[in-house]
Structures are given as C-alpha cells and as structure tokens.
PDB file of N, CA and C in Angstrom:
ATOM      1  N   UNK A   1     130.033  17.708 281.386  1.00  0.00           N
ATOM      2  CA  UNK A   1     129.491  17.019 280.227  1.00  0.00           C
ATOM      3  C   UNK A   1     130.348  15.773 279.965  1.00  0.00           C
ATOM      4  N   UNK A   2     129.172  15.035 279.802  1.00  0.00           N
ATOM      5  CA  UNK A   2     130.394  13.406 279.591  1.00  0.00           C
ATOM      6  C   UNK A   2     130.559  13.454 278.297  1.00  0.00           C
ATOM      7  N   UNK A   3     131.213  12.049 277.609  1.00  0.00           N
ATOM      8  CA  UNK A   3     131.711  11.973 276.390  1.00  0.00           C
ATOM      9  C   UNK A   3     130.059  11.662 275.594  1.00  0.00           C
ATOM     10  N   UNK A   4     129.490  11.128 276.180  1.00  0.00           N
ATOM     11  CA  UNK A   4     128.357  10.500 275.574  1.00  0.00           C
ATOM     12  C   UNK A   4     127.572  11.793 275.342  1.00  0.00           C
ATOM     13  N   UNK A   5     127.576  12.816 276.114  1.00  0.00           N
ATOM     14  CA  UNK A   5     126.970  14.079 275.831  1.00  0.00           C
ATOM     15  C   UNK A   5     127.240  14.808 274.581  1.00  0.00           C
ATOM     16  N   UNK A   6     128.987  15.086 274.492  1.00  0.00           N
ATOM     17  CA  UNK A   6     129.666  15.576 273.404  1.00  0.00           C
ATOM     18  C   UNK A   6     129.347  14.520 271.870  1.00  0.00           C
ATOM     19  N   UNK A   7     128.927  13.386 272.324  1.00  0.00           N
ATOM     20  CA  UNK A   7     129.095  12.408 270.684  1.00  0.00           C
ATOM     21  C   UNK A   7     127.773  13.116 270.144  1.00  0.00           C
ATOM     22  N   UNK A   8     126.402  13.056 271.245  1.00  0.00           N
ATOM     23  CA  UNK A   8     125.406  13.210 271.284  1.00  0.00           C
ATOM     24  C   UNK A   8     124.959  14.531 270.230  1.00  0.00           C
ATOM     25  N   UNK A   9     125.818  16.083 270.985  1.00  0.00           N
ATOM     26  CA  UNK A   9     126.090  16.957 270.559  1.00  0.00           C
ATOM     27  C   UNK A   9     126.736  17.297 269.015  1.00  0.00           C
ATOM     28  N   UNK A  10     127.487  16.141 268.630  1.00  0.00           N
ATOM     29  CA  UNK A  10     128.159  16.140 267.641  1.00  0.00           C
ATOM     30  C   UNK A  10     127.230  15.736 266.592  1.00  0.00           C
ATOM     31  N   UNK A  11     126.867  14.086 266.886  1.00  0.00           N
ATOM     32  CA  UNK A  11     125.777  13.973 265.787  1.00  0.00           C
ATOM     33  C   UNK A  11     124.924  14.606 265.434  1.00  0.00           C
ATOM     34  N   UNK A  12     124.310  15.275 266.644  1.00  0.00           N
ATOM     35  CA  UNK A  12     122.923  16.298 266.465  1.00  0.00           C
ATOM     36  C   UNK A  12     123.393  17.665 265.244  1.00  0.00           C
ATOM     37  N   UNK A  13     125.093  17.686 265.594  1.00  0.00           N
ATOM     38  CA  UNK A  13     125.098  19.098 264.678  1.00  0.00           C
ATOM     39  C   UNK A  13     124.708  18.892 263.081  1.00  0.00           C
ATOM     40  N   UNK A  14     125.682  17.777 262.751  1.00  0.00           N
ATOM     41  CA  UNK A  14     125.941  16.593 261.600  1.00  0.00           C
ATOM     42  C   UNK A  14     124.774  16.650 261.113  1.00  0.00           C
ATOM     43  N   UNK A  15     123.646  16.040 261.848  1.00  0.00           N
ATOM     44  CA  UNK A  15     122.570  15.453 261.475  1.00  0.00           C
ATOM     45  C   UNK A  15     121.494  16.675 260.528  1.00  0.00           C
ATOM     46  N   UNK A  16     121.746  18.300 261.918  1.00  0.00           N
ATOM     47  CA  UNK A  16     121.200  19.424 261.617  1.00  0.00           C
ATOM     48  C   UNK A  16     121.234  19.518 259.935  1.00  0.00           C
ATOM     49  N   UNK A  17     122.388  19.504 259.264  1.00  0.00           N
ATOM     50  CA  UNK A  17     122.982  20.035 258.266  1.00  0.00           C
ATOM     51  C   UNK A  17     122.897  18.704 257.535  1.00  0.00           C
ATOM     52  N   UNK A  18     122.323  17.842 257.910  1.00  0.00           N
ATOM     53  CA  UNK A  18     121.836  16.536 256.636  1.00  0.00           C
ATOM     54  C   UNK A  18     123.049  16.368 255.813  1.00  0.00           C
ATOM     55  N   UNK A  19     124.056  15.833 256.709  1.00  0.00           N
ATOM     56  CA  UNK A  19     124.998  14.853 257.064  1.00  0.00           C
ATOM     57  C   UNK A  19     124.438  13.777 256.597  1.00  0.00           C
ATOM     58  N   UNK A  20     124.754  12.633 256.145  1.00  0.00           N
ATOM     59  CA  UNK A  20     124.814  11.170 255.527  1.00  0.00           C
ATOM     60  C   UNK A  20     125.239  10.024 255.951  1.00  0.00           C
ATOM     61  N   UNK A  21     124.538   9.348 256.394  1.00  0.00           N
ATOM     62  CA  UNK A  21     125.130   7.896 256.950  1.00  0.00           C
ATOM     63  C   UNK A  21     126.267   8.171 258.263  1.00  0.00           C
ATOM     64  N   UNK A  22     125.449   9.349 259.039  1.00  0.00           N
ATOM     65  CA  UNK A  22     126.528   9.429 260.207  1.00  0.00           C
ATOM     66  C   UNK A  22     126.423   7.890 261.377  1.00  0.00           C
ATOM     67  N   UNK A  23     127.655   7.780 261.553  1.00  0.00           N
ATOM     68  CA  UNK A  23     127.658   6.487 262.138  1.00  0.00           C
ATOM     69  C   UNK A  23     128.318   6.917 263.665  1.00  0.00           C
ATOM     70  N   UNK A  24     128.441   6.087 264.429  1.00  0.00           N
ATOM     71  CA  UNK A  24     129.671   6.171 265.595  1.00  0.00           C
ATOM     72  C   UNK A  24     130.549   4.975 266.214  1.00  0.00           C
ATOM     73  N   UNK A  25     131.582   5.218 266.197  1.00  0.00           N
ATOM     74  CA  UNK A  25     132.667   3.816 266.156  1.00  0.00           C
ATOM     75  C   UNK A  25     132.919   4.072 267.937  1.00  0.00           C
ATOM     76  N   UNK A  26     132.761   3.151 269.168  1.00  0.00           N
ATOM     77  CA  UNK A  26     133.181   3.115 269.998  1.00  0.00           C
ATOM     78  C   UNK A  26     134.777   3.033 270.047  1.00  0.00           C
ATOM     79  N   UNK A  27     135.404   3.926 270.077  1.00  0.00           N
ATOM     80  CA  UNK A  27     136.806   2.953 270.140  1.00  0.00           C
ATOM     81  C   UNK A  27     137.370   2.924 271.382  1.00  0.00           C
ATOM     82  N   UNK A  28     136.710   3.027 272.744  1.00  0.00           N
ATOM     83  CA  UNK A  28     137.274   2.614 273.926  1.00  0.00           C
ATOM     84  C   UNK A  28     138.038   1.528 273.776  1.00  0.00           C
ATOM     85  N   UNK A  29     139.130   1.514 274.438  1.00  0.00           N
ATOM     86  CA  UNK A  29     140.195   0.147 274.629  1.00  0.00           C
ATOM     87  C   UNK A  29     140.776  -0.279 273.095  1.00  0.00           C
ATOM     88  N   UNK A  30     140.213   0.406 272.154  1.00  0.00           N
ATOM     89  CA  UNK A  30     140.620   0.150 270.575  1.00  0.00           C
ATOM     90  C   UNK A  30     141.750   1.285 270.151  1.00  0.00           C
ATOM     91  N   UNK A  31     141.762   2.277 270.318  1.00  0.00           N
ATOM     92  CA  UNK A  31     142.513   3.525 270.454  1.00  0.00           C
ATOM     93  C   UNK A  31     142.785   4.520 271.347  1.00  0.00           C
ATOM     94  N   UNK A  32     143.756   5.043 271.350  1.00  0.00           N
ATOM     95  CA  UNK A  32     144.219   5.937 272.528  1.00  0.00           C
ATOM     96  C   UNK A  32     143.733   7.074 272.496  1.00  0.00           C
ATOM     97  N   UNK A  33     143.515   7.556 270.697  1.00  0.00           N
ATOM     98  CA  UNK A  33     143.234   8.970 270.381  1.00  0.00           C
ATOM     99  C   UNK A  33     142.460   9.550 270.942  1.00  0.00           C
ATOM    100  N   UNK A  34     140.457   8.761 270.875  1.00  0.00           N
ATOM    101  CA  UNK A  34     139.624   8.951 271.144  1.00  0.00           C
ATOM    102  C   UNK A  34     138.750   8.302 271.986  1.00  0.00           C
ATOM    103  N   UNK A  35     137.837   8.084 272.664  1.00  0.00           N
ATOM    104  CA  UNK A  35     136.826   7.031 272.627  1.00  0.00           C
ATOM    105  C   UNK A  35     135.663   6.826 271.477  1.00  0.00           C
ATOM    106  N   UNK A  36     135.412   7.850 270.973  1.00  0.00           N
ATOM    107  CA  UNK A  36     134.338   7.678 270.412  1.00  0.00           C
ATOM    108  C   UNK A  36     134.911   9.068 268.609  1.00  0.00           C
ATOM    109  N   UNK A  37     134.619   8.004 267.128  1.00  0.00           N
ATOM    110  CA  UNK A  37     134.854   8.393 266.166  1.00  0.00           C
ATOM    111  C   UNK A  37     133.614   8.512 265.613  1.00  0.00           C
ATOM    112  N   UNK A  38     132.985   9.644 265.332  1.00  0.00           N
ATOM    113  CA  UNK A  38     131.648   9.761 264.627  1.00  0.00           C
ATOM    114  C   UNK A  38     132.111  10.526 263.108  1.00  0.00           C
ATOM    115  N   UNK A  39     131.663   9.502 262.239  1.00  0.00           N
ATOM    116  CA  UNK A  39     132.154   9.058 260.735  1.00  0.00           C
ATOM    117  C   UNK A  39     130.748   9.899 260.173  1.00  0.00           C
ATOM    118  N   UNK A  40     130.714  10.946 259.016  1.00  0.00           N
ATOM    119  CA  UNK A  40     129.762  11.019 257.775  1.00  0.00           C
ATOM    120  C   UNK A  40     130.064  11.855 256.942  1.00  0.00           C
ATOM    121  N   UNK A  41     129.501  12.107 255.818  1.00  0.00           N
ATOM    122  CA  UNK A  41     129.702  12.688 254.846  1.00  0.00           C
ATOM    123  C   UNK A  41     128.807  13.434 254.337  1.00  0.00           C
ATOM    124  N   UNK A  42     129.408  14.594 253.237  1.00  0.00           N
ATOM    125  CA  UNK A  42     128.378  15.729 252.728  1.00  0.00           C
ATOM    126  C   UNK A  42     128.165  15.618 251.188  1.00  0.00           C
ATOM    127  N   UNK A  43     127.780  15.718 250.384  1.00  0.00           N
ATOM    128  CA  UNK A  43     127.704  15.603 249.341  1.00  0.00           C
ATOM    129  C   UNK A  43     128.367  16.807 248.147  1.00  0.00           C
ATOM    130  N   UNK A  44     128.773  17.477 248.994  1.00  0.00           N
ATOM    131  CA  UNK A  44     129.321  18.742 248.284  1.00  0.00           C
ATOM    132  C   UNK A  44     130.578  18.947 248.803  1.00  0.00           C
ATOM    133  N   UNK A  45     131.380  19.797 248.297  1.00  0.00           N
ATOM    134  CA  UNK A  45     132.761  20.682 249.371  1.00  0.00           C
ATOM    135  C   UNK A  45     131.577  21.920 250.587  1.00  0.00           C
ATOM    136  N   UNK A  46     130.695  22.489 249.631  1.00  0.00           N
ATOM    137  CA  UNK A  46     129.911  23.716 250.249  1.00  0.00           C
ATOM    138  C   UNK A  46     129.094  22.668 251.720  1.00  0.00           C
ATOM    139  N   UNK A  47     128.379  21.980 251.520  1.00  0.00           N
ATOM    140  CA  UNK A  47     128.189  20.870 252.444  1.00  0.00           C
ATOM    141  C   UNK A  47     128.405  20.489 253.799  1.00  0.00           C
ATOM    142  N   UNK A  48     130.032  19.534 253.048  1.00  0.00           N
ATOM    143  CA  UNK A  48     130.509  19.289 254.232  1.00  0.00           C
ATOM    144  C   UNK A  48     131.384  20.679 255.079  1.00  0.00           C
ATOM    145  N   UNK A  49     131.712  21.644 254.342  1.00  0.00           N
ATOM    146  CA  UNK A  49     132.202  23.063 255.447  1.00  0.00           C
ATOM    147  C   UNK A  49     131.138  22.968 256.131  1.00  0.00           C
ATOM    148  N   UNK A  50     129.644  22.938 255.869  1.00  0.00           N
ATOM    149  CA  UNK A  50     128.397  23.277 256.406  1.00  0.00           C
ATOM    150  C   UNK A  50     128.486  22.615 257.831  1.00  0.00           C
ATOM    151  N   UNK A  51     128.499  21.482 257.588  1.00  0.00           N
ATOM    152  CA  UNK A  51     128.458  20.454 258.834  1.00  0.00           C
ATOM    153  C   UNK A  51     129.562  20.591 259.775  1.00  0.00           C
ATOM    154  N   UNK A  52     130.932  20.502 259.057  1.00  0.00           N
ATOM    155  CA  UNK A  52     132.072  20.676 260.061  1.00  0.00           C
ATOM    156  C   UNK A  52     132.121  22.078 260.562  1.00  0.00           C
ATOM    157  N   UNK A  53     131.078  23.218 260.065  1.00  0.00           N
ATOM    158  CA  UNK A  53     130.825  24.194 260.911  1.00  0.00           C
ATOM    159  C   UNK A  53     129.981  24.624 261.653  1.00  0.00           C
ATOM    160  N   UNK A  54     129.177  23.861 261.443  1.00  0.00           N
ATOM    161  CA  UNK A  54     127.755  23.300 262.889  1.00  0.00           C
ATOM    162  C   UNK A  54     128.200  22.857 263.863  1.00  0.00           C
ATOM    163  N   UNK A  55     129.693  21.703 263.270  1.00  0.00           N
ATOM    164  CA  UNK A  55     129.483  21.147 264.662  1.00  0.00           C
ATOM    165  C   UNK A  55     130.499  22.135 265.716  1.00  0.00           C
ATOM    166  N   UNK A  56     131.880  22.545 264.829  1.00  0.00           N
ATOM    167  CA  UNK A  56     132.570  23.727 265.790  1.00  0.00           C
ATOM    168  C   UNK A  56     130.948  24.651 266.460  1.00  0.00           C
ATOM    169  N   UNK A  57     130.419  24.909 266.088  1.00  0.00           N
ATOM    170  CA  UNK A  57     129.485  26.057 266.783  1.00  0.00           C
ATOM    171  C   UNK A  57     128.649  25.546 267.631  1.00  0.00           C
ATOM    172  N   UNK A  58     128.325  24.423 267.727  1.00  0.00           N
ATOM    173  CA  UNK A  58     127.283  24.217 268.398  1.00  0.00           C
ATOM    174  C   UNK A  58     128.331  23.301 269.534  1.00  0.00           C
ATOM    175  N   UNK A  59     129.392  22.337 269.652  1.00  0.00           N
ATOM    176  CA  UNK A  59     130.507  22.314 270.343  1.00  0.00           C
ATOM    177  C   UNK A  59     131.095  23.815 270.940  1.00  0.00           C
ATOM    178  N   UNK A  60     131.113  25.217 270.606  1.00  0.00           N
ATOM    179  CA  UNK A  60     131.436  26.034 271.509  1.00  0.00           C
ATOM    180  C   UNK A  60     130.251  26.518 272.430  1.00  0.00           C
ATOM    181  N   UNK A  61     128.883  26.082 272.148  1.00  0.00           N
ATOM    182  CA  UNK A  61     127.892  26.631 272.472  1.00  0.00           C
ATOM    183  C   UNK A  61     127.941  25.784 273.811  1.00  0.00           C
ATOM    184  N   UNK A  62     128.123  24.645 273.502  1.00  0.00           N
ATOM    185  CA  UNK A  62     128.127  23.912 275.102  1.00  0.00           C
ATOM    186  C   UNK A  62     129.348  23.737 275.333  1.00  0.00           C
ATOM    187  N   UNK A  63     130.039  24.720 275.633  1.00  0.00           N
ATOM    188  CA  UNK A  63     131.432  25.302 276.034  1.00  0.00           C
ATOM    189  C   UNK A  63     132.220  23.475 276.091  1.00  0.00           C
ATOM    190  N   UNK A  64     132.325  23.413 274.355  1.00  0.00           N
ATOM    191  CA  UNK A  64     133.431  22.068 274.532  1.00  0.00           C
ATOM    192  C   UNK A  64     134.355  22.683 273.485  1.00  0.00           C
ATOM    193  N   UNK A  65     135.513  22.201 274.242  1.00  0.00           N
ATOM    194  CA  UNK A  65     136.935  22.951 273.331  1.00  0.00           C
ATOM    195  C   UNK A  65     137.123  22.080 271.994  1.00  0.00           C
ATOM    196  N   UNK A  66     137.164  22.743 270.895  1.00  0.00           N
ATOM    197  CA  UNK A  66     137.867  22.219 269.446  1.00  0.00           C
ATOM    198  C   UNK A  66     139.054  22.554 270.073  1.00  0.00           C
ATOM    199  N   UNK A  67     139.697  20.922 269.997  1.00  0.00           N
ATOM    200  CA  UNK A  67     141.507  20.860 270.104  1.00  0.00           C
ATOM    201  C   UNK A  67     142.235  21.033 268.841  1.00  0.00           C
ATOM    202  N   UNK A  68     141.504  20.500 267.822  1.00  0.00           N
ATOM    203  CA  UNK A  68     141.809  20.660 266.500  1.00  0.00           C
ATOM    204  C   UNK A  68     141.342  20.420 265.410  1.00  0.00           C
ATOM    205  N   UNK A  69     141.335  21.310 264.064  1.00  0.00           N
ATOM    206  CA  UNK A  69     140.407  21.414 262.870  1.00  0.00           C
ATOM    207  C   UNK A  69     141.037  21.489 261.494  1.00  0.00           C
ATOM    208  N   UNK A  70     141.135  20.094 260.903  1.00  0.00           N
ATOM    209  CA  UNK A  70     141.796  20.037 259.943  1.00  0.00           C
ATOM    210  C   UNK A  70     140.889  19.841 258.415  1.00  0.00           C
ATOM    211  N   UNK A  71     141.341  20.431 257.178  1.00  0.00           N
ATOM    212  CA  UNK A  71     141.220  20.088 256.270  1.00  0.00           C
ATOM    213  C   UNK A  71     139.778  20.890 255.823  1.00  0.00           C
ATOM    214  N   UNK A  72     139.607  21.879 256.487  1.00  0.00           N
ATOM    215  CA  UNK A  72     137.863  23.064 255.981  1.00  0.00           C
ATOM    216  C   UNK A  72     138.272  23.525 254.585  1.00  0.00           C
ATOM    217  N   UNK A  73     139.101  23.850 254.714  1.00  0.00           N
ATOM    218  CA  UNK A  73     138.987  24.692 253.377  1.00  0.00           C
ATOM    219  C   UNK A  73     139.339  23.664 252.076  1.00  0.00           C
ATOM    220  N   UNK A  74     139.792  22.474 251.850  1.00  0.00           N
ATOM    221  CA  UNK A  74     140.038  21.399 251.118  1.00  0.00           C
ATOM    222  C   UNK A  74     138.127  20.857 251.105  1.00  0.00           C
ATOM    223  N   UNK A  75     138.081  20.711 252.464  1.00  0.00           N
ATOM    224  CA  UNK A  75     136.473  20.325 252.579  1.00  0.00           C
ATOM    225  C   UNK A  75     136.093  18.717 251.732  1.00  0.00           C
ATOM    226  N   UNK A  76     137.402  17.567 251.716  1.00  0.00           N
ATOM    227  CA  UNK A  76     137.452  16.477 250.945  1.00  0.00           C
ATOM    228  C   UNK A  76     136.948  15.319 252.435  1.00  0.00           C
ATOM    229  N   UNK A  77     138.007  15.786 253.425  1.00  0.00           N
ATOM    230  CA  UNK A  77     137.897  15.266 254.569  1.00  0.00           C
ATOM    231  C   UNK A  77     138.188  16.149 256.062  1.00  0.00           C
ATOM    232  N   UNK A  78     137.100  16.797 256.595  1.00  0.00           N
ATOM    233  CA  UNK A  78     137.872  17.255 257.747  1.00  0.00           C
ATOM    234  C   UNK A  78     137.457  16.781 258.839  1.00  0.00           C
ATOM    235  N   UNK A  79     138.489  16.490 260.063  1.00  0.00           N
ATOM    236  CA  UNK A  79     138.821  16.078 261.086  1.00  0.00           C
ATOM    237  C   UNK A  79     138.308  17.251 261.996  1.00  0.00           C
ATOM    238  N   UNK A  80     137.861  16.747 263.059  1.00  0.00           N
ATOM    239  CA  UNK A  80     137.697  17.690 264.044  1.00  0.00           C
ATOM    240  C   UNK A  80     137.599  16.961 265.421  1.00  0.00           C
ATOM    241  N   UNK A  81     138.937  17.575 266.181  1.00  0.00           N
ATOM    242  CA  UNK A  81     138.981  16.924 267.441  1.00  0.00           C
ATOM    243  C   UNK A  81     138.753  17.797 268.590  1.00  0.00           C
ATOM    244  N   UNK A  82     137.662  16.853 269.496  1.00  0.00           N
ATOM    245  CA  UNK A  82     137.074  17.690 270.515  1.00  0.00           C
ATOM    246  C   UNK A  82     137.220  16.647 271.470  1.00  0.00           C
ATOM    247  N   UNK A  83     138.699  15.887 271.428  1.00  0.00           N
ATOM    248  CA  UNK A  83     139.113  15.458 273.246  1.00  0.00           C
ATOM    249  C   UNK A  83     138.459  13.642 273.187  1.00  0.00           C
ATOM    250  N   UNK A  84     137.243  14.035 273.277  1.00  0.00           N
ATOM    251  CA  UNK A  84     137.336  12.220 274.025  1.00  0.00           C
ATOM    252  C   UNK A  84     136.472  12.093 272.182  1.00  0.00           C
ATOM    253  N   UNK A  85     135.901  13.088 271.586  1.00  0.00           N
ATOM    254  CA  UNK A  85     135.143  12.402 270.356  1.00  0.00           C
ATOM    255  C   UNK A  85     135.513  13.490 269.416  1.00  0.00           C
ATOM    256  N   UNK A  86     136.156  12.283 267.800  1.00  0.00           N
ATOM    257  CA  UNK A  86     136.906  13.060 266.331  1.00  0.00           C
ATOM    258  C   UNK A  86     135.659  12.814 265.529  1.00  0.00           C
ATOM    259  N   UNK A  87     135.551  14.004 265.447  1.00  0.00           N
ATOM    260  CA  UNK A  87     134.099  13.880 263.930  1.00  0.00           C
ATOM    261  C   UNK A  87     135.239  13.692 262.458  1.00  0.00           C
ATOM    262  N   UNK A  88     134.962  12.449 261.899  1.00  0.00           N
ATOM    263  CA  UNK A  88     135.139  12.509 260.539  1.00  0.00           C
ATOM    264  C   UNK A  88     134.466  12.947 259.801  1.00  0.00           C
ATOM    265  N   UNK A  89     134.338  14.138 258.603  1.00  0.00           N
ATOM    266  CA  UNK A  89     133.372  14.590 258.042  1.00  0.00           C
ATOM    267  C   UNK A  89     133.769  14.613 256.562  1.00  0.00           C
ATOM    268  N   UNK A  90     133.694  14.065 255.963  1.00  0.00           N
ATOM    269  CA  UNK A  90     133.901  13.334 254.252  1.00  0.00           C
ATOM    270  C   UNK A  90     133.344  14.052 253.407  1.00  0.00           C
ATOM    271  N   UNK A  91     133.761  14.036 252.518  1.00  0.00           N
ATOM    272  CA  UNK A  91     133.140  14.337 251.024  1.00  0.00           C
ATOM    273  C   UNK A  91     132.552  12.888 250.675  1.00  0.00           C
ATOM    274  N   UNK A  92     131.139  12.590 249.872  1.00  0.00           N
ATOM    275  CA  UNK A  92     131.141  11.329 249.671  1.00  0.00           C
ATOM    276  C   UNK A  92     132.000  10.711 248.844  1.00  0.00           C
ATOM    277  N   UNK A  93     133.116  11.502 247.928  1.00  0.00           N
ATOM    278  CA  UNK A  93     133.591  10.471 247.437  1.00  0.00           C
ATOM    279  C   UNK A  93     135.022   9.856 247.899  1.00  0.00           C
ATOM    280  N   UNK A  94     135.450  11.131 249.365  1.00  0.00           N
ATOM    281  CA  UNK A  94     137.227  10.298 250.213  1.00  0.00           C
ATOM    282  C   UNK A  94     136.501   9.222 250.919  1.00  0.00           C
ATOM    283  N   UNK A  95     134.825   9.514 251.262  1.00  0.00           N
ATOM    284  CA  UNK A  95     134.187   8.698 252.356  1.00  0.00           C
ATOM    285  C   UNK A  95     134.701   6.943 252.136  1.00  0.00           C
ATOM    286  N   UNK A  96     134.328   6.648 250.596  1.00  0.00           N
ATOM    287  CA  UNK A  96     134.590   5.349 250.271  1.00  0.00           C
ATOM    288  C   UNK A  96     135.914   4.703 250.168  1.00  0.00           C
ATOM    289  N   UNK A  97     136.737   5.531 249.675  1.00  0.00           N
ATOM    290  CA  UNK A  97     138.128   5.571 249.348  1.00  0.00           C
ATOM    291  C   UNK A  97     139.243   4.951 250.702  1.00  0.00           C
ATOM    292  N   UNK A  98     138.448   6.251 251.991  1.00  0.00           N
ATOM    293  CA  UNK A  98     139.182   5.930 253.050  1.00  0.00           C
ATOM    294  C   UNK A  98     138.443   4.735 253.746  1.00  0.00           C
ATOM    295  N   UNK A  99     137.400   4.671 253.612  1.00  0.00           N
ATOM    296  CA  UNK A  99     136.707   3.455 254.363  1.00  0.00           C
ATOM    297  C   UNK A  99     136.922   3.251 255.990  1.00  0.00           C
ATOM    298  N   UNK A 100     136.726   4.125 256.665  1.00  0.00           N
ATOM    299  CA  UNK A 100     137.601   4.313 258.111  1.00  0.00           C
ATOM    300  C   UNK A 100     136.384   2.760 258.861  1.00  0.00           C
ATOM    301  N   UNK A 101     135.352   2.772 258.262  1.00  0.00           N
ATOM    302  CA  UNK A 101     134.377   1.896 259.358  1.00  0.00           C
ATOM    303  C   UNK A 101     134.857   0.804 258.513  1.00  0.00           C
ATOM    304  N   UNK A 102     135.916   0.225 257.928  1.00  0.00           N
ATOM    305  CA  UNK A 102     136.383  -1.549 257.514  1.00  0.00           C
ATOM    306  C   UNK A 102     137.710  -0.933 258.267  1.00  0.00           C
ATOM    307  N   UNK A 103     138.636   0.278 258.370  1.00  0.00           N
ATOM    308  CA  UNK A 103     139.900   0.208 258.703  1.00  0.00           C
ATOM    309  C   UNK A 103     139.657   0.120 260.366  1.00  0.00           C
ATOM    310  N   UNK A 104     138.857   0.702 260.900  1.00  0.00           N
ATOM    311  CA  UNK A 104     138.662   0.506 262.646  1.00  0.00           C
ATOM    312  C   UNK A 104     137.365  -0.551 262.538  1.00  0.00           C
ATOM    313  N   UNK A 105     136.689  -1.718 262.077  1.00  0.00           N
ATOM    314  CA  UNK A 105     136.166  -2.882 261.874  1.00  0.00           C
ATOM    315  C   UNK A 105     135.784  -3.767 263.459  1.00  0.00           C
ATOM    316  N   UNK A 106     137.076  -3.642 263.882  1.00  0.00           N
ATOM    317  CA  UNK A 106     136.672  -3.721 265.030  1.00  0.00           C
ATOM    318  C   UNK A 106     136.165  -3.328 266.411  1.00  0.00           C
ATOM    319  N   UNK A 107     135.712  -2.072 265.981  1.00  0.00           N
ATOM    320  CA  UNK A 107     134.890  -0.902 267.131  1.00  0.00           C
ATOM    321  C   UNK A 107     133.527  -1.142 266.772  1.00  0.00           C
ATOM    322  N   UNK A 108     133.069  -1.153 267.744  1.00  0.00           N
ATOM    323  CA  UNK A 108     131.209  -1.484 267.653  1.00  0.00           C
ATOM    324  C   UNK A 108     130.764  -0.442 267.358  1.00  0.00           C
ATOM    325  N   UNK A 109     129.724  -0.213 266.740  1.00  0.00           N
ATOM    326  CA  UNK A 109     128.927   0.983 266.099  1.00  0.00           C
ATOM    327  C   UNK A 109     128.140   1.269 267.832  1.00  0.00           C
ATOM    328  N   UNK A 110     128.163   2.538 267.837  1.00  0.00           N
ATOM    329  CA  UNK A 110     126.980   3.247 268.654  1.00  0.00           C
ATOM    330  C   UNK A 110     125.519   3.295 267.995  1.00  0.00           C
ATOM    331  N   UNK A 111     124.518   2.909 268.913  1.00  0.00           N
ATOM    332  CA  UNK A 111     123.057   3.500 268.281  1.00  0.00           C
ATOM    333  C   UNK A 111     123.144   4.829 268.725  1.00  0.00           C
ATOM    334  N   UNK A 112     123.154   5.803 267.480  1.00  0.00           N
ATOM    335  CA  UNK A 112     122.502   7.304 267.547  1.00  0.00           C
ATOM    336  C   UNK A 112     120.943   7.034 267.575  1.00  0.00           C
ATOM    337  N   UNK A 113     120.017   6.072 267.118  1.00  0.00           N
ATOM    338  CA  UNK A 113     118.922   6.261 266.778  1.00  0.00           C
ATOM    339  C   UNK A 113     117.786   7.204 267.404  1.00  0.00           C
ATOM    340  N   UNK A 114     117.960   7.060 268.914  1.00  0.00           N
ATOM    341  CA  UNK A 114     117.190   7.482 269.353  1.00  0.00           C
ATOM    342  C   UNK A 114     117.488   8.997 269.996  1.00  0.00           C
ATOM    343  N   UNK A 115     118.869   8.778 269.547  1.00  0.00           N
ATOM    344  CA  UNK A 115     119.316  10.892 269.826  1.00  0.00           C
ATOM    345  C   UNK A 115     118.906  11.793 268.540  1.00  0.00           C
ATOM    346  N   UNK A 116     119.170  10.488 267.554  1.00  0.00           N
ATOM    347  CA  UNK A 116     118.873  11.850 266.285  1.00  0.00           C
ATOM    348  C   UNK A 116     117.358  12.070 265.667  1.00  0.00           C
ATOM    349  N   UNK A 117     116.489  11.067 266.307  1.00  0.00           N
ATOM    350  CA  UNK A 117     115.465  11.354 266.302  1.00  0.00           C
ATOM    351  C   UNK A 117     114.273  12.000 267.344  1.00  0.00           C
ATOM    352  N   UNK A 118     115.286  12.516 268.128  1.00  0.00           N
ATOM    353  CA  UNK A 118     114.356  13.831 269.262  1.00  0.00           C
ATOM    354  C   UNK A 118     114.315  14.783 268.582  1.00  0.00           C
TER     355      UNK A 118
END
C-alpha cells in the first residue's frame, strides 16, 4: 500500500464519521515527519474520539501500523501517526487557534475530491 492509499484510507475514515473541512497538506520535501498531513475537525470531544477511532480501525483493517496516538481522551486535538501520513483531528475550537494550514502555508493542499466522493 502506497502513501496515497493510506491518505486515501484516512480521509475516507474522517469523512465516514462527518469530520469537517478535512483537508490534506502535501508536505513532501517540506518536512521530514511525514509526507502527507490530513487536517479536520469534530464538533464535539464525543466526535472527534469518533473519528480518531475510525480512523485507528479502519488503518488496522488494511493492516497499516498506528506508530502513535496522542491526545483521545483530552479529544481537543489528537494526533495520529501512521508513518508516511499524521491525521490531525481537532476539536473545532484548537482547530482555529492552532491554524496548522497558515503554520505549514507552504504545502499544497491535496484534492480528496474525488476519493471522498466514491
């Protein structure tokens, strides 16, 4: 599975659980961490656990390893790293606060359009 598979996978979980303004930041050649940062938010704490636990499940379903899972039970902002792509998953109101798509500004947005609408 390539990376483009796993972003693919990721948004789709996000999206399942009506996730908000999920976006995706290329950051090839921009950061070391990842290639690819897929940014959104839930409108609740109950919510966003929802989403950041779609996507762990449906990421083990197509046997991709969670390297690491921060911040579920706070449920303000959690991180979830799965190797080449970090789901940011927000509360809407750290979403604005942290502003990660003006702080990485210079990573081109990915079109999900036509994955999240199959």
């Amino acid at each position: 599975m390539d990376r483009r598979d796993i972003l693919t996978t990721v948004a789709k979980a996000a999206d399942s659980k009506r996730a908000e303004d999920v976006i995706a930041l290329n950051m090839n050649g921009i950061s070391l961490i990842a290639d690819f940062f897929l940014i959104c938010h839930g409108n609740s704490d109950k919510q966003v656990q929802a989403i950041a636990r779609e996507i762990k499940e449906q990421a083990a379903e197509m046997d991709i390893h969670v390297k690491r899972l921060e911040g579920f039970d706070e449920a303000r902002w959690v991180l979830i790293d799965l190797g080449d792509v970090v789901a940011h998953v927000f509360h809407k109101d750290e979403r604005s606060y942290y502003n990660l798509e003006r702080l990485w500004g210079d990573a081109p947005i990915e079109d999900l359009t036509s994955e999240l609408n199959q």
